[in-house]
Protein backbone atom coordinates (compact mmCIF):
# COMPACT_ATOMS: atom_id res chain seq x y z
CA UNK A 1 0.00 0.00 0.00
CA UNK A 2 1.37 3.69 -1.40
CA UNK A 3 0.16 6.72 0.35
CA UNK A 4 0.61 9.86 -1.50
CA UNK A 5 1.86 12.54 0.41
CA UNK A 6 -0.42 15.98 1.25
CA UNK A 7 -0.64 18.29 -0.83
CA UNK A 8 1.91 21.20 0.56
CA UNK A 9 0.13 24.57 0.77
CA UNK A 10 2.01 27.02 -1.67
CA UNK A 11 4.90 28.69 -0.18
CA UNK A 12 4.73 32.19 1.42
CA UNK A 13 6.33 35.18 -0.96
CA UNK A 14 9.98 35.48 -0.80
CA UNK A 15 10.50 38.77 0.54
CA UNK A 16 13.19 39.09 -1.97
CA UNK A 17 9.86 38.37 -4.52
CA UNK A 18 8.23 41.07 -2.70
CA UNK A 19 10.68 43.63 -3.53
CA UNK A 20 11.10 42.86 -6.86
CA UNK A 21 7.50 43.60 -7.18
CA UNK A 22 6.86 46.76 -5.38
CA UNK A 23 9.93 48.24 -7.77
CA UNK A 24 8.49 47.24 -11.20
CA UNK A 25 5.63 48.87 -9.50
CA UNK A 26 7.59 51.83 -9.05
CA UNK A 27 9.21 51.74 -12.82
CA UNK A 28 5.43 51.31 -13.57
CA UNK A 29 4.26 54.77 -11.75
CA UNK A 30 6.60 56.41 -13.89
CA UNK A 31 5.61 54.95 -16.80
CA UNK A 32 1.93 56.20 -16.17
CA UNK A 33 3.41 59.82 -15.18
CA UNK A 34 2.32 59.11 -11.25
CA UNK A 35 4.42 61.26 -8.65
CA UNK A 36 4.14 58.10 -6.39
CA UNK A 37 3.69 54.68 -6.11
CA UNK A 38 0.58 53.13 -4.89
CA UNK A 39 -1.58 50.15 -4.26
CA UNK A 40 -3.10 50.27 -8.51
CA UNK A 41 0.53 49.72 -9.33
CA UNK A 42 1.01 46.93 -7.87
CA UNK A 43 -1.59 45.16 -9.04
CA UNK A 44 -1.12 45.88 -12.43
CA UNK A 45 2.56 44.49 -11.67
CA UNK A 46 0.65 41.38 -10.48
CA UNK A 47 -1.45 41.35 -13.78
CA UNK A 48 1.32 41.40 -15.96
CA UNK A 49 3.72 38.98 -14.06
CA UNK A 50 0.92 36.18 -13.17
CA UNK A 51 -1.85 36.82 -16.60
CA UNK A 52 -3.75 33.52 -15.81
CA UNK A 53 -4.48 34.04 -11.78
CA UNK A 54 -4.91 37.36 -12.58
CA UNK A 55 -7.47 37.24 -15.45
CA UNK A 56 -9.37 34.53 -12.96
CA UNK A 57 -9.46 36.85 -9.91
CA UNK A 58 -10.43 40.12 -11.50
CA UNK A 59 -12.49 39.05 -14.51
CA UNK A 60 -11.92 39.69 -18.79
CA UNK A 61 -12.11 43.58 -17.98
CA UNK A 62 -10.02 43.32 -14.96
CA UNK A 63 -6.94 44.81 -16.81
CA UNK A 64 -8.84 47.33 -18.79
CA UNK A 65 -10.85 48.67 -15.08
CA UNK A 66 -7.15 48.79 -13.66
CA UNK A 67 -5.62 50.75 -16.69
CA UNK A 68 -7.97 53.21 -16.73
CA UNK A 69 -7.78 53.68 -12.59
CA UNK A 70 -3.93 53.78 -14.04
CA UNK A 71 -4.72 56.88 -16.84
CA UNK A 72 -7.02 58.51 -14.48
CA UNK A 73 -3.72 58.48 -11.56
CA UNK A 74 -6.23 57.15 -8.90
CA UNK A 75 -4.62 55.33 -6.17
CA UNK A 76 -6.85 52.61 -4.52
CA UNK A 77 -4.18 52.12 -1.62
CA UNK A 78 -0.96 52.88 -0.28
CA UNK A 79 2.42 51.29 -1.15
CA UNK A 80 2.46 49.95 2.41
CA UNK A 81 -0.82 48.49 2.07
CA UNK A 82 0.21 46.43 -0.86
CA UNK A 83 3.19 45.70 1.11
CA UNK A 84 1.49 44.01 3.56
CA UNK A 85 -1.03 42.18 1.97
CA UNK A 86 2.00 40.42 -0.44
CA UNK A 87 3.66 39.81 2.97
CA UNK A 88 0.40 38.14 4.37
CA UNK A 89 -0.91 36.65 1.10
CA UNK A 90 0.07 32.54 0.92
CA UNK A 91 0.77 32.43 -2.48
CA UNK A 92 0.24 34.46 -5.44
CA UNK A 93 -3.11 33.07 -5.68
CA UNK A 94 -4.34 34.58 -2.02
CA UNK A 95 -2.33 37.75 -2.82
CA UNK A 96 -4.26 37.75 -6.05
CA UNK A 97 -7.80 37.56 -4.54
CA UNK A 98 -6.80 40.05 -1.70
CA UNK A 99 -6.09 42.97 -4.11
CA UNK A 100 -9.47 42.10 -6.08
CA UNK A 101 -11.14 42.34 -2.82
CA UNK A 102 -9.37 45.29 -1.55
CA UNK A 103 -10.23 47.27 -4.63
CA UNK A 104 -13.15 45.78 -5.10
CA UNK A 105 -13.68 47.29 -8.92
CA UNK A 106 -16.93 49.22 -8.77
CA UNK A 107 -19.20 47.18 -11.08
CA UNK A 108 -20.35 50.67 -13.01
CA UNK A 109 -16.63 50.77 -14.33
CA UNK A 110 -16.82 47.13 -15.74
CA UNK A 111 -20.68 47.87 -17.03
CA UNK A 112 -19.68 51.41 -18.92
CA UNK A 113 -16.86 48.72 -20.70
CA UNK A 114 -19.33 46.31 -21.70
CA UNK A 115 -21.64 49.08 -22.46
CA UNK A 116 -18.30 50.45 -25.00
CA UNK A 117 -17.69 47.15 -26.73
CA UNK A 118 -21.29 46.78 -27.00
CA UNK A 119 -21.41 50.11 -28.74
CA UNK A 120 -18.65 49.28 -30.94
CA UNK A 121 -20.15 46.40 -32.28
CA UNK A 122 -23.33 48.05 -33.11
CA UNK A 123 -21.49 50.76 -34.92
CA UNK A 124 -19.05 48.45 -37.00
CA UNK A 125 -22.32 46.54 -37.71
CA UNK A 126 -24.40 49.56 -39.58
CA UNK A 127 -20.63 50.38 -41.29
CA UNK A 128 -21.02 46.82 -42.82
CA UNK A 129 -24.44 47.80 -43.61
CA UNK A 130 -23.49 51.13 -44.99
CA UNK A 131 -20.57 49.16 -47.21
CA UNK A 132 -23.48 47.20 -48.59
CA UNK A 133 -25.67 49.76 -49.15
CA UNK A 134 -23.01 51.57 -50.92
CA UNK A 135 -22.17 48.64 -53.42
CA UNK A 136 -26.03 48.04 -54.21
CA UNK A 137 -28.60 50.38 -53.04
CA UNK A 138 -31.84 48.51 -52.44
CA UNK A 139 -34.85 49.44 -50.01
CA UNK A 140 -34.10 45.78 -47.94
CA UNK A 141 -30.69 47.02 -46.75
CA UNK A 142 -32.10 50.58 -45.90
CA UNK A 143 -34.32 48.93 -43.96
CA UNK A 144 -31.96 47.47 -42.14
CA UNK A 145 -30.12 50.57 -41.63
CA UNK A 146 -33.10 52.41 -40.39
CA UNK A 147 -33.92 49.93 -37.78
CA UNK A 148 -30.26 49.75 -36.31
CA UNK A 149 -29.71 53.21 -36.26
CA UNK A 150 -33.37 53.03 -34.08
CA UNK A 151 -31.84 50.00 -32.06
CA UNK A 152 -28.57 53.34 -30.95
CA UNK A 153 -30.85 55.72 -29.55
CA UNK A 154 -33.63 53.07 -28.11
CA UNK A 155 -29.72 51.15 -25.99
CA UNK A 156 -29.33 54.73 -25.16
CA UNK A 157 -26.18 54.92 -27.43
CA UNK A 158 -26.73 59.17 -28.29
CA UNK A 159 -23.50 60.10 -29.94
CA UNK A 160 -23.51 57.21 -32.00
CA UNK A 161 -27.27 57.30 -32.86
CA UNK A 162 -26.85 60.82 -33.97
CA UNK A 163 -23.32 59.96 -35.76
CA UNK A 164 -25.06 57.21 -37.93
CA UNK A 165 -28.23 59.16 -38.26
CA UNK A 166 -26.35 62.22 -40.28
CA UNK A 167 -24.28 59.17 -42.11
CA UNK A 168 -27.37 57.57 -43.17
CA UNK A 169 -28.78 61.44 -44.06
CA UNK A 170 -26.27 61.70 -46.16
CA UNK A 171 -26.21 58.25 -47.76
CA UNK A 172 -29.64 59.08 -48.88
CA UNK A 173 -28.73 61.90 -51.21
């Protein structure tokens, strides 16, 4: 009879790790023009180094939500806080799902980003409609136009209802 031995928790940081993160995080606030270093800097340090935990912690717009915190220079904690919670984190993993809980990414940042790429797709959809329209002009596709160009302003989409409104205006003539 075999046993298998436990599985061993994953090892704590290497304080020597630790450092080596908090100064890419530094090279990183310069990068983004920051006077200081903070907690968002960090993280996005952990994104880079560690893609897969960090895509699973903080989501397919995790990295977008933390660049723009990045562009807008908003810190979300101090340099010692991220300190201490890679000193206290188990493993990547735990350090991982403590900086998605400490910033907690306020779910109207990730909806405006879906809202965006939804937005884009609309628009690049009428464009393909436009292109066709363009190459054969026939009432079916101007149909088509008409109603997605009524689908922008009924998502709430404004600029890019009135945008393809003064496109189709003009496609008219």
């Amino acid at each position: 009879m075999t046993t298998t031995p436990p599985a061993m928790a994953p090892a704590q940081l290497e304080q020597d790790e630790i450092e080596a993160i908090i100064e890419l995080a530094r090279a990183e606030a310069t990068r983004w023009n920051d006077r200081s270093t903070n907690l968002t800097h960090v993280a996005y340090v952990l994104g880079q180094l560690f893609r897969n935990d960090f895509d699973r912690h903080f989501g397919k717009f995790g990295r977008i939500v933390l660049e723009g915190l990045l562009r807008a220079h908003r810190s979300c904690g101090s340099i010692k806080r991220a300190q201490t919670m890679l000193e206290s984190a188990s493993s990547i993993d735990d350090a991982m799902r403590s900086f998605h809980e400490y910033l907690a990414f306020p779910e109207i940042l990730v909806e405006d980003m879906e809202q965006e790429a939804h937005e884009a797709w609309m628009v690049r959809l009428i464009q393909d409609r436009f292109n066709a329209y363009a190459r054969r002009r026939n009432n079916e596709t101007l149909d088509e136009l008409y109603v997605l160009i009524a689908a922008l302003k009924v998502a709430g989409l404004e600029d890019a209802h009135q945008a393809m409104k003064a496109q189709l205006l003009e496609a008219r003539r």
